[in-house]
Each structure stands twice: as C-alpha cells, then as structure tokens.
Protein backbone atom coordinates (compact mmCIF):
# COMPACT_ATOMS: atom_id res chain seq x y z
CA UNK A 1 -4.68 -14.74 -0.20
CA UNK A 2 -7.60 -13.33 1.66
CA UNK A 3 -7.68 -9.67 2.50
CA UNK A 4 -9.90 -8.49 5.80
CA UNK A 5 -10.03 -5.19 7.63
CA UNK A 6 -7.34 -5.91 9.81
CA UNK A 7 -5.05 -6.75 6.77
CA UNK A 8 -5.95 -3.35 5.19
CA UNK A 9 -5.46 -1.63 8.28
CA UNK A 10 -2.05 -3.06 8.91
CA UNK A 11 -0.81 -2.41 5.43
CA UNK A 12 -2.22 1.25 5.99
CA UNK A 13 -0.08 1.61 8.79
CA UNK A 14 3.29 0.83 6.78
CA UNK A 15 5.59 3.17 5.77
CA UNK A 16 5.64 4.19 1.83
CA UNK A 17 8.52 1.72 0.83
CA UNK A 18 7.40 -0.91 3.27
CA UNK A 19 3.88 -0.39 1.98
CA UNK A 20 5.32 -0.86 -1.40
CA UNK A 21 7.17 -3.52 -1.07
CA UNK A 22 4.02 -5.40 0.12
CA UNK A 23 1.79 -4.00 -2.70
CA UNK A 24 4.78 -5.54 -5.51
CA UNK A 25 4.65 -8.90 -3.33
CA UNK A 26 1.16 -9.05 -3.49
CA UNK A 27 1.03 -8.35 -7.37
CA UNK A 28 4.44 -10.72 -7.75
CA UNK A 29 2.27 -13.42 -6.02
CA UNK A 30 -0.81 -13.33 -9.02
CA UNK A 31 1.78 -12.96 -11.84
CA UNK A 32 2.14 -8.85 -12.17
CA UNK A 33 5.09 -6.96 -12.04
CA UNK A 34 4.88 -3.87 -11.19
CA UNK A 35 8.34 -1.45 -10.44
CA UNK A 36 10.69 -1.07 -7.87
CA UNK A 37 10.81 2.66 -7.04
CA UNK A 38 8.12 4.01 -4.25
CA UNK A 39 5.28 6.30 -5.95
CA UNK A 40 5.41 9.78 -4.49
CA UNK A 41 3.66 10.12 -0.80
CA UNK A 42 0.76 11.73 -2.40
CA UNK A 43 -0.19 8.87 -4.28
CA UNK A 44 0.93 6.43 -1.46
CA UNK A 45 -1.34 8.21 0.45
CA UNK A 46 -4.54 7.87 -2.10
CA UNK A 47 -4.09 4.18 -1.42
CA UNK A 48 -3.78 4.49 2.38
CA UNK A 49 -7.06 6.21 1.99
CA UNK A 50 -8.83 3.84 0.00
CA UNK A 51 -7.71 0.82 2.09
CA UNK A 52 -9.24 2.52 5.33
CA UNK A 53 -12.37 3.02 3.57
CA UNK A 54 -11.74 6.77 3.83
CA UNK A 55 -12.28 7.40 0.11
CA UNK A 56 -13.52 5.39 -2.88
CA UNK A 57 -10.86 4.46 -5.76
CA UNK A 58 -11.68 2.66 -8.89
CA UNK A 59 -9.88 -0.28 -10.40
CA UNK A 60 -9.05 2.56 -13.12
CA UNK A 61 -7.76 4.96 -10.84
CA UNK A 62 -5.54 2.60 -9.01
CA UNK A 63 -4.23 1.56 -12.32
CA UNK A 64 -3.33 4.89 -12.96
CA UNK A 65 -0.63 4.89 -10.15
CA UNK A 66 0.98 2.11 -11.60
CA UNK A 67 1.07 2.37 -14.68
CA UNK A 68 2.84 6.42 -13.88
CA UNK A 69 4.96 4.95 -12.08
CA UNK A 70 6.05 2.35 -14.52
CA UNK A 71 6.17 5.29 -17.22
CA UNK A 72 8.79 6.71 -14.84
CA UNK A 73 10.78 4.24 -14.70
CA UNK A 74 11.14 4.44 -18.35
C-alpha cells in the first residue's frame, strides 16, 4: 500500500470510528493488531493533525496511542 497526500487527506476527513476502522485495517493488513474500541477524540484528533502535516508526531508518540488504548482494553 502506498500512502500520498490525497490518501492522508481523505482519511483526515473520516469520522473517529470510520477513521479507526481504517487505521486497524491498515495495521491488520502488515500483521498488527491493534483494538477495537475508538481512542478518545483528543487523541483521534493528534492523528488528524499529523496526517495533514499540521503538527509533527513521532513513531514513539503514535505508539503511545495505541498501546493506551490497548491498556484500556485490559
């Protein structure tokens, strides 16, 4: 899978479960598994931000989000 702008953009554009959903397919499709339940809007919106090119994120940071989420699914 190749990710462009327009990709980015689109996914930017979704909704915080679509957006989600996409983010788990993509993972699903390189062998992670990452949890069902949406992170709260906050963090969905640090990754809107970073896909625009708004803000900066590091691998760590990103990470971060899901590896609280998958501590609250615990």
């Amino acid at each position: 899978m190749k990710i462009n702008k327009e990709m980015l953009d689109s996914l930017a554009s979704m909704g915080d479960t679509e957006l989600w959903g996409q983010i788990r397919a993509i993972a699903a499709s390189h062998g992670l598994r990452i949890p069902e339940g949406v992170p709260s809007h906050a963090e969905m919106e640090k990754l809107r931000s970073m896909m625009r090119g708004e803000t900066k994120m590091s691998l760590s940071e990103a990470v971060k989000i899901i590896n609280n989420k998958k501590r609250e699914t615990k």
